[in-house]
Protein backbone atom coordinates (compact mmCIF):
# COMPACT_ATOMS: atom_id res chain seq x y z
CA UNK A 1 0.00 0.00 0.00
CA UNK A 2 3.09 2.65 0.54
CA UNK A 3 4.10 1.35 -2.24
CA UNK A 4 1.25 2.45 -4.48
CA UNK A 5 1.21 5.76 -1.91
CA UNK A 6 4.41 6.74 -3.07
CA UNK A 7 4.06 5.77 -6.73
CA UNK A 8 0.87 7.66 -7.11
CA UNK A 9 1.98 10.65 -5.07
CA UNK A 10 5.15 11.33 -6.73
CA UNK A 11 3.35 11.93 -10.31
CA UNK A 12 0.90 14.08 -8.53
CA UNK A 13 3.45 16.44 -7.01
CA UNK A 14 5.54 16.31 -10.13
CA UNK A 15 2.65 17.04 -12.98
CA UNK A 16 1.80 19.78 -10.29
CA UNK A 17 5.04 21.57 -9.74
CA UNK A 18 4.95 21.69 -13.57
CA UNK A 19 1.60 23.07 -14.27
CA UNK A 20 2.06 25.41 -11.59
CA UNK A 21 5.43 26.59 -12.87
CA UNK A 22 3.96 26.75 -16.69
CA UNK A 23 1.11 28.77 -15.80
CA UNK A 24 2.77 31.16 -13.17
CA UNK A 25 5.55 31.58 -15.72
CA UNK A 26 3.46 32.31 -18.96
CA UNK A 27 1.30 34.88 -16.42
CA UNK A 28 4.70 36.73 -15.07
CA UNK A 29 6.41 36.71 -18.48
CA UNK A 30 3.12 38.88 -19.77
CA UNK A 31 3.10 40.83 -16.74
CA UNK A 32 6.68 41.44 -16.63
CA UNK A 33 6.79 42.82 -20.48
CA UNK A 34 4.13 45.86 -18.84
CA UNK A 35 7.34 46.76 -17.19
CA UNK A 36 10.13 47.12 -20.18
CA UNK A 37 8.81 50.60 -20.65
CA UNK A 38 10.74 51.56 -17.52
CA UNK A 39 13.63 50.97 -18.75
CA UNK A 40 13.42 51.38 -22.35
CA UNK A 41 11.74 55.05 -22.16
CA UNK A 42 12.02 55.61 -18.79
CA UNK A 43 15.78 55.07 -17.70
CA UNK A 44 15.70 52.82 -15.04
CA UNK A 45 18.41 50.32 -14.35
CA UNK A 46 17.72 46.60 -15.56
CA UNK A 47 18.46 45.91 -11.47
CA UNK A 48 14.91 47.64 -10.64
CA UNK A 49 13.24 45.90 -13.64
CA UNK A 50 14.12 42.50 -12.37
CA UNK A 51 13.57 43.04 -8.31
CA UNK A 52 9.69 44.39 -9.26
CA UNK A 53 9.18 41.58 -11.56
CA UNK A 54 10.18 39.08 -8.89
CA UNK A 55 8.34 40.70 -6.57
CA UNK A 56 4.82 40.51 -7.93
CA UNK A 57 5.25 36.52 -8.89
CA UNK A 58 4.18 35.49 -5.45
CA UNK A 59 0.72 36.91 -6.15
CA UNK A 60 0.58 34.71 -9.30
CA UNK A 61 1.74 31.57 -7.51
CA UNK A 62 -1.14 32.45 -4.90
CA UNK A 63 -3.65 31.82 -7.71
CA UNK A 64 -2.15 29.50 -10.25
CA UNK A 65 -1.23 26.67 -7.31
CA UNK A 66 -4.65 25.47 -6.66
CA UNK A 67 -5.40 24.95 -10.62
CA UNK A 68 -2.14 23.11 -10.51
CA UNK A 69 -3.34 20.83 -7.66
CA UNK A 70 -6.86 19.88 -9.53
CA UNK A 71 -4.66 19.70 -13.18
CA UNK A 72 -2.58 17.04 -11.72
CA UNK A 73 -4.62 15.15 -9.99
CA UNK A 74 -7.46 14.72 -12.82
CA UNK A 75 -4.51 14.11 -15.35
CA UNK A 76 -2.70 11.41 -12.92
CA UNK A 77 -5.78 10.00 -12.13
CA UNK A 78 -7.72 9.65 -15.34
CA UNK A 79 -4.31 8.31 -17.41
CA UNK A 80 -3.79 5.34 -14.32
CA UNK A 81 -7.86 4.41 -15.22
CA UNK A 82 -6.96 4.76 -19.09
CA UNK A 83 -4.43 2.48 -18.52
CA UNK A 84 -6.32 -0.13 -16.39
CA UNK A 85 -3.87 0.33 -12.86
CA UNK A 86 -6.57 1.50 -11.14
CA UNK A 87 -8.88 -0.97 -12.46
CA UNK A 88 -6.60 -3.38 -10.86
CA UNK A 89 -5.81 -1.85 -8.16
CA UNK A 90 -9.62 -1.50 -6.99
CA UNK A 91 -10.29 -5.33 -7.84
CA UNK A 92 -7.46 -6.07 -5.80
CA UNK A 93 -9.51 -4.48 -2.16
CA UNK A 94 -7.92 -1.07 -2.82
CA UNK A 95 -10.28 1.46 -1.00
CA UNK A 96 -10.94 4.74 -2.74
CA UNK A 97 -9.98 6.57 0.43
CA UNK A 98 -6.83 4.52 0.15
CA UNK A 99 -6.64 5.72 -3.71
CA UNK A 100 -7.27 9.02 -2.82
CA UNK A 101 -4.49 9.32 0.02
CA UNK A 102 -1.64 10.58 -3.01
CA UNK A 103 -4.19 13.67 -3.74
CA UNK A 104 -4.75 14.31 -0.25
CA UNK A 105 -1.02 14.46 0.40
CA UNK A 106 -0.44 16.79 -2.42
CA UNK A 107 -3.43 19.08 -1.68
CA UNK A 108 -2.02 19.65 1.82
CA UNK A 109 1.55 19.94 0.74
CA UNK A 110 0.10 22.96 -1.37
CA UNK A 111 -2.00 23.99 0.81
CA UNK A 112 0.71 24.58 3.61
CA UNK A 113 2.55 26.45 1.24
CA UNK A 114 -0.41 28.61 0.26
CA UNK A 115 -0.68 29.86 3.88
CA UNK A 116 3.04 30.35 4.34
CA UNK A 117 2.34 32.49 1.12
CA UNK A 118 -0.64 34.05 2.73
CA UNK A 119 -0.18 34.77 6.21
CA UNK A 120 3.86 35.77 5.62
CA UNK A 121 5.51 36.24 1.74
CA UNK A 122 2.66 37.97 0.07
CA UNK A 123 2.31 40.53 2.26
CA UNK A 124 6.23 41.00 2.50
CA UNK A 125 6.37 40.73 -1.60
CA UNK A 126 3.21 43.70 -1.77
CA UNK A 127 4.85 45.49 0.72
CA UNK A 128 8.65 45.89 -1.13
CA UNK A 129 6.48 46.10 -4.45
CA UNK A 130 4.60 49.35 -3.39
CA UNK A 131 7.73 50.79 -1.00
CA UNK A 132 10.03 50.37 -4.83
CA UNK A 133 7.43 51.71 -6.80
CA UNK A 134 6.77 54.98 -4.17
CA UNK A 135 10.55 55.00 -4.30
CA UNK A 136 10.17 54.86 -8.52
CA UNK A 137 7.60 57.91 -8.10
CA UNK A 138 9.23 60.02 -5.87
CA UNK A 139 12.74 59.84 -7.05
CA UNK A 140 13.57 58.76 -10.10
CA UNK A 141 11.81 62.10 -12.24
CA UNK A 142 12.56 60.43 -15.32
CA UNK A 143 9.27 57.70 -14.55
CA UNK A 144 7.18 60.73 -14.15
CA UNK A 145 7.93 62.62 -17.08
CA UNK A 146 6.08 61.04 -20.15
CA UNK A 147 6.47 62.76 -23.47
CA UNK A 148 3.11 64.04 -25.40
CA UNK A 149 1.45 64.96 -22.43
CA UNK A 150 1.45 67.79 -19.99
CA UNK A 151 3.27 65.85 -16.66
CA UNK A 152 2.07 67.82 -13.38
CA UNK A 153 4.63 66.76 -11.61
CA UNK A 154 3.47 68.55 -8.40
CA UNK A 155 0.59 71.04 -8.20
CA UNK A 156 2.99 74.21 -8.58
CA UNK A 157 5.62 72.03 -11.47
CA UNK A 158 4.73 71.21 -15.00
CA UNK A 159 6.49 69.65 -17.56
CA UNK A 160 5.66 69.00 -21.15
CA UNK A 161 8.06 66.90 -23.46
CA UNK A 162 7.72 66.66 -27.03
CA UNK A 163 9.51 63.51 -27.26
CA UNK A 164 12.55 61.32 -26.54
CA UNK A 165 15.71 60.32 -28.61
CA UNK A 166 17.51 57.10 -28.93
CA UNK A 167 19.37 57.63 -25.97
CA UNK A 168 16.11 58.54 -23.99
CA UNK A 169 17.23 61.98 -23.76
CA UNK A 170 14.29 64.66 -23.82
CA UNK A 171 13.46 66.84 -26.55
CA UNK A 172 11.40 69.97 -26.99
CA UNK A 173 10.46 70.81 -23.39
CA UNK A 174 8.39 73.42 -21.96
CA UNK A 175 8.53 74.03 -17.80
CA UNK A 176 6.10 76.13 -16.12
CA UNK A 177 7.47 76.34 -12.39
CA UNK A 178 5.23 78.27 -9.77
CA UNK A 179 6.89 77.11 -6.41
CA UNK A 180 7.79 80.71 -5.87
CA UNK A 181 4.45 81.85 -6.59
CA UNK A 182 5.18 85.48 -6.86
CA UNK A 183 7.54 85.00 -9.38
CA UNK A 184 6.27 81.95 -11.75
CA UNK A 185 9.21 80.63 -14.41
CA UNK A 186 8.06 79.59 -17.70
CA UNK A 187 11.22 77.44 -19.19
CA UNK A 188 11.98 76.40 -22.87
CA UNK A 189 14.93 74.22 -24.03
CA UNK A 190 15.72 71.97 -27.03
CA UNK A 191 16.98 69.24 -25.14
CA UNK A 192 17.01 67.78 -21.82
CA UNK A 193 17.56 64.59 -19.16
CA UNK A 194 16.73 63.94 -15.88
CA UNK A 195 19.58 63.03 -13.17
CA UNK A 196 19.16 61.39 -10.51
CA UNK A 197 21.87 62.69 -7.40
CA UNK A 198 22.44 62.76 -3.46
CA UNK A 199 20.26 65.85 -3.50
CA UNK A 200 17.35 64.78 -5.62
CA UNK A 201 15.71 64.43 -9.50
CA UNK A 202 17.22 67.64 -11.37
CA UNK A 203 16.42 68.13 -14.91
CA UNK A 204 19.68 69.18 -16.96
CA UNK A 205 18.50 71.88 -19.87
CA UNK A 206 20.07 72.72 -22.49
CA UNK A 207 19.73 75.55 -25.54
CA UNK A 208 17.03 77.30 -24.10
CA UNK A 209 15.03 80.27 -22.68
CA UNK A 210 13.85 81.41 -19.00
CA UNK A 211 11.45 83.47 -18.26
CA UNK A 212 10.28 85.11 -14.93
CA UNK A 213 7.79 87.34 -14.04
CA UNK A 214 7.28 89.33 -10.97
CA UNK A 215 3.48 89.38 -10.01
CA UNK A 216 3.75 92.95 -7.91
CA UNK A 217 4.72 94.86 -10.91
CA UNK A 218 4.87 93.15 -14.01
CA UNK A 219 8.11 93.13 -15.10
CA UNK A 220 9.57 90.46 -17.02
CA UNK A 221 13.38 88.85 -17.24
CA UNK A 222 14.20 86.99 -20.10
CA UNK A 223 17.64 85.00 -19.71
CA UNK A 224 19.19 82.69 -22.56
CA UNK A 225 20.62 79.75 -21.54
CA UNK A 226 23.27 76.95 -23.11
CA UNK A 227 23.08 74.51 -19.97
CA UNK A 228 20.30 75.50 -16.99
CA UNK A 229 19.86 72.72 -14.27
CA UNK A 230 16.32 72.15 -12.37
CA UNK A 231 15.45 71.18 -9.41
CA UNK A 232 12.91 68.63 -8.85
CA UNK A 233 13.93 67.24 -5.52
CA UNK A 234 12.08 69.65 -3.26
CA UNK A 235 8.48 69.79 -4.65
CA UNK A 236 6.66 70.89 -1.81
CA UNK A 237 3.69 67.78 -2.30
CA UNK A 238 5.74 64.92 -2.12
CA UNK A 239 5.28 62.84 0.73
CA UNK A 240 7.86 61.02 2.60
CA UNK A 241 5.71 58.57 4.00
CA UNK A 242 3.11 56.64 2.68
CA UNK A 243 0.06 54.75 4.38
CA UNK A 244 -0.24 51.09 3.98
CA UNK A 245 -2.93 49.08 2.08
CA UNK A 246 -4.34 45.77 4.12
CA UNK A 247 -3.16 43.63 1.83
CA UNK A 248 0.41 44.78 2.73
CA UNK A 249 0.22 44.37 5.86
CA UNK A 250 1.73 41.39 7.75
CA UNK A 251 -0.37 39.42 9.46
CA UNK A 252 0.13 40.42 13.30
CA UNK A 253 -0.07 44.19 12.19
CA UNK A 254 -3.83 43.14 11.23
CA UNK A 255 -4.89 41.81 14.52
CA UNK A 256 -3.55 44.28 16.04
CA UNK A 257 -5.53 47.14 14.14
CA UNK A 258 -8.53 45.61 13.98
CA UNK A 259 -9.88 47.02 17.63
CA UNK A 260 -13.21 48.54 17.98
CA UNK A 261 -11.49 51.94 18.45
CA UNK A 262 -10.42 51.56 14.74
CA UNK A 263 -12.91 53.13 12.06
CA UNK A 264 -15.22 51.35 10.55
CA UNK A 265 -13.98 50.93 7.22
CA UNK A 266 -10.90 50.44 7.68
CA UNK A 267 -11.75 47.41 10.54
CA UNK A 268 -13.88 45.97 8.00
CA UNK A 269 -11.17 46.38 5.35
CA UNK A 270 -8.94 44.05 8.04
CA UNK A 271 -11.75 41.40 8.69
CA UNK A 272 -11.86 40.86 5.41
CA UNK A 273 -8.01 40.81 4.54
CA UNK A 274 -7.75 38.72 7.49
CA UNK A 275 -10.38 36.02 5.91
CA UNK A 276 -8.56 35.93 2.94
CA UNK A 277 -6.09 34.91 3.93
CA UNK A 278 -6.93 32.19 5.88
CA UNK A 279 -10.22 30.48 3.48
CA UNK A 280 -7.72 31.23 0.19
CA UNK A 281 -5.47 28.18 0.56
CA UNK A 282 -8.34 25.91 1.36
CA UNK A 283 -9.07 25.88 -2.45
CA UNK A 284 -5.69 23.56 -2.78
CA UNK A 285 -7.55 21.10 -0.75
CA UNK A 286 -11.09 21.11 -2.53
CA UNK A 287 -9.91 21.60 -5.64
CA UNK A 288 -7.83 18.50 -5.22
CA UNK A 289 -10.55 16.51 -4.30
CA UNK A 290 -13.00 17.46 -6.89
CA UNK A 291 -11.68 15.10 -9.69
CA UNK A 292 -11.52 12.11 -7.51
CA UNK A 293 -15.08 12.33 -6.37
CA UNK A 294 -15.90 12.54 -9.85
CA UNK A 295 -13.22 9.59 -11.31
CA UNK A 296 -13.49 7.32 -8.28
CA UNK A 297 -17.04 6.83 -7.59
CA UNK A 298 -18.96 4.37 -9.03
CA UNK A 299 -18.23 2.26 -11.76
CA UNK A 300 -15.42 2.60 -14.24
CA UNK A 301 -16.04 3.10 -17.76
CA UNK A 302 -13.50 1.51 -20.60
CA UNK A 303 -14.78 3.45 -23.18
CA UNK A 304 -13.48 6.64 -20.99
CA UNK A 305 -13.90 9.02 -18.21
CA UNK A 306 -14.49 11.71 -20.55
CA UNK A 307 -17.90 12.63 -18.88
CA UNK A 308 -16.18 12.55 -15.46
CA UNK A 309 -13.43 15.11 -16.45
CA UNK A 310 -16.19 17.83 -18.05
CA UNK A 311 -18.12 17.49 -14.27
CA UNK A 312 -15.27 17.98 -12.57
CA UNK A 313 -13.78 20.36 -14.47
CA UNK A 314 -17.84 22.56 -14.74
CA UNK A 315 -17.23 21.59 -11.00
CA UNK A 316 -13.75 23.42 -10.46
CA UNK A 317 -14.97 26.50 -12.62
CA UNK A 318 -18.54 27.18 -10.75
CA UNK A 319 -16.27 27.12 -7.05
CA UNK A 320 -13.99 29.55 -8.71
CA UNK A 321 -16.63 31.43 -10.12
CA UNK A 322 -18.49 31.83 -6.88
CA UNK A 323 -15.50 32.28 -4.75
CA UNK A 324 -14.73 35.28 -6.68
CA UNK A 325 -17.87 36.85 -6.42
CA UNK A 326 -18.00 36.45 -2.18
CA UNK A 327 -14.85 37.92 -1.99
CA UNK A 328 -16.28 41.00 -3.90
CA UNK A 329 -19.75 40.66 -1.99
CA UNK A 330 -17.95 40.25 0.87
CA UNK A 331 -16.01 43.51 0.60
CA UNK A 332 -18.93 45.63 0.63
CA UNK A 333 -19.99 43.69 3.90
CA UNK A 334 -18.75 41.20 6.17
CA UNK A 335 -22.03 39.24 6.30
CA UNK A 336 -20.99 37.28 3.03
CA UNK A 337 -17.37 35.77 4.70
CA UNK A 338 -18.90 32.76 6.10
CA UNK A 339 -20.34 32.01 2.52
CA UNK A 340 -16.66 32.41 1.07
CA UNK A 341 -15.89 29.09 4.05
CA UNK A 342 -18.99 27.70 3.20
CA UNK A 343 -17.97 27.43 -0.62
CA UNK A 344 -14.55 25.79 0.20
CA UNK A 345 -15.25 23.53 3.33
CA UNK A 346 -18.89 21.74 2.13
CA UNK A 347 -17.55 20.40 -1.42
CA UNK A 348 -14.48 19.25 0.46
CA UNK A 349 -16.39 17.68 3.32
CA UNK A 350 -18.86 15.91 0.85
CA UNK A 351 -16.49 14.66 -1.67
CA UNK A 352 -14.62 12.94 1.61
CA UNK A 353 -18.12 11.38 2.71
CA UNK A 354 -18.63 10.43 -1.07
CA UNK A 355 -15.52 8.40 -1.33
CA UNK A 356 -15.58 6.71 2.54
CA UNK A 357 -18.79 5.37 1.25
CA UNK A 358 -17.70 4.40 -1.77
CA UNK A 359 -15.51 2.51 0.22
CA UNK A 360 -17.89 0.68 2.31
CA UNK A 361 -18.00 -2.67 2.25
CA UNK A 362 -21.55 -3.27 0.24
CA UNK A 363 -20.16 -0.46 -1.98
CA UNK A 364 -16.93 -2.62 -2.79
CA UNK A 365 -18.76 -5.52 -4.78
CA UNK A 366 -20.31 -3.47 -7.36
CA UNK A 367 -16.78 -1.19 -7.85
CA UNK A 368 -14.46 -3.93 -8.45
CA UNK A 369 -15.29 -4.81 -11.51
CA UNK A 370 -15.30 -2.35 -14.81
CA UNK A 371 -18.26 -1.38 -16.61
CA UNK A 372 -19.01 -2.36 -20.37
């Protein structure tokens, strides 16, 4: 029986590690291209590129492992009946429950890994996503500054840029700065590029005119320029510090904010985080069991299981479906979380009670031998 344990669990886990590494590839390769724009037209080192895009495969992972769980076990499941082992295996006294142990133990390997994503790395992985890309905002100019468009980078600093060169260097730029808002600058230069140094963003000009007015009596001072540096470092609107979302949150920083002296939005916000994470890595579990309820119970059929794979598979997609919407439902109000449980724990619970009695012993006459 360990024997058949081992053999049947080890081309679960495999077939599941490789779905799950197809999928959550092919998913992080597409997200991952949204990103080359930073550092072809934005100037931004290939080092950033490659710390965001590992940082926001977690979150991929966190979906794609429970499709890889139900994948491998209806494909290890449905080629051992193709090929008549579990036939043989069931004539020979083999329990279903005893069939299904290799699915079990690979729905809770995944699902122990799912809450080690949940309850620790996701959070961590949101948290240096978001911190980078404030970091991206607030410092690196060059991100901000799009050309075609009028960039406000602050409420008193705008910047329009015609386009970029080869290089990524600026061209055609017009500056209106009002941070000293009794004398507003209106800038024009041919060319231009943002540096980033210990001070700050400052955006080097070059082959230009500046322009300044003085509000109290009118006068205005042309200067032109062959190199004129600008600031961007100090904009007066640009926080240091940002707030953080729920779902960056680590886990003990949610229970202990989610008091009744907290407001009420943002404690149901945390309830619901909070549930999330603990009902999400249940679907390893159920999802795993789905296609054995479906392949293992009753009688098997040699001209295939094709029937058997569509249920489970309509079966898979309607949880999915409905988890989705609870966890939308249930962020408008808290009354829809035990639903979200509900969805998870009852298809698990029955398929178990489906395939113990399956197993029972006036069940096991009529199972052991295939169907015409």
């Amino acid at each position: 029986m360990k024997g058949l344990t081992r053999y049947m669990l080890r081309q679960t886990l495999l077939v599941m590690v490789s779905v799950c590494l197809i999928f959550s590839s092919a998913v992080w390769l597409i997200q991952a291209l949204r990103l080359i724009d930073l550092i072809v037209n934005r100037g931004l080192s290939l080092g950033i590129f490659l710390h965001l895009a590992i940082l926001i495969l977690p979150r991929f992972v966190n979906v794609v492992l429970p499709i890889a769980v139900f994948a491998s076990v209806q494909f290890v499941y449905n080629k051992l009946i193709n090929e008549s082992e579990l036939v043989v295996m069931r004539a020979a006294g083999v329990s279903p429950m005893s069939l299904a142990r290799p699915a079990l133990i690979t729905g809770a390997v995944a699902t122990v890994f799912l809450y080690s994503l949940s309850i620790y790395f996701l959070p961590a992985a949101n948290r240096a996503f978001k911190d980078l890309q404030f970091e991206i905002r607030n410092r690196f100019a060059s991100v901000l500054i799009q050309d075609g468009v009028f960039n406000t980078i602050s409420d008193k600093l705008m910047v329009y840029v015609q386009s970029r060169d080869t290089n990524g260097d600026l061209v055609s730029l017009l500056i209106y700065d009002d941070r000293q808002s009794d004398k507003p600058v209106t800038v024009f230069a041919e060319r231009g590029a943002v540096a980033n140094t210990a001070d700050g963003p400052r955006l080097l000009l070059v082959q230009g005119t500046r322009q300044q007015r003085d509000i109290s009596n009118g006068h205005l001072s042309v200067l032109n320029f062959d190199k004129y540096t600008l600031e961007l470092g100090a904009l007066s609107d640009v926080p240091g510090t940002r707030d953080r979302q729920v779902d960056e949150r680590y886990t003990t920083e949610l229970l202990a904010n989610m008091g009744p002296e907290q407001e009420p939005d943002w404690r149901r916000a945390v309830i619901v985080e909070l549930n999330m994470r603990l009902a999400s890595p249940l679907a390893a579990l159920t999802l795993g069991l789905l296609p054995l309820t479906c392949l293992l119970i009753g009688e098997f059929n040699r001209r295939g299981q094709s029937r058997r794979v569509l249920l489970g598979v309509a079966l898979a997609f309607g949880i999915e479906v409905i988890d989705i919407a609870l966890r939308n439902l249930s962020a408008r109000s808290v009354v829809f979380i035990p639903l979200i449980y509900a969805n998870m724990i009852l298809p698990l619970l029955i398929s178990l009670w489906l395939l113990w009695r399956e197993g029972a012993p006036q069940s096991r006459q009529h199972a052991a031998l295939p169907a015409e």
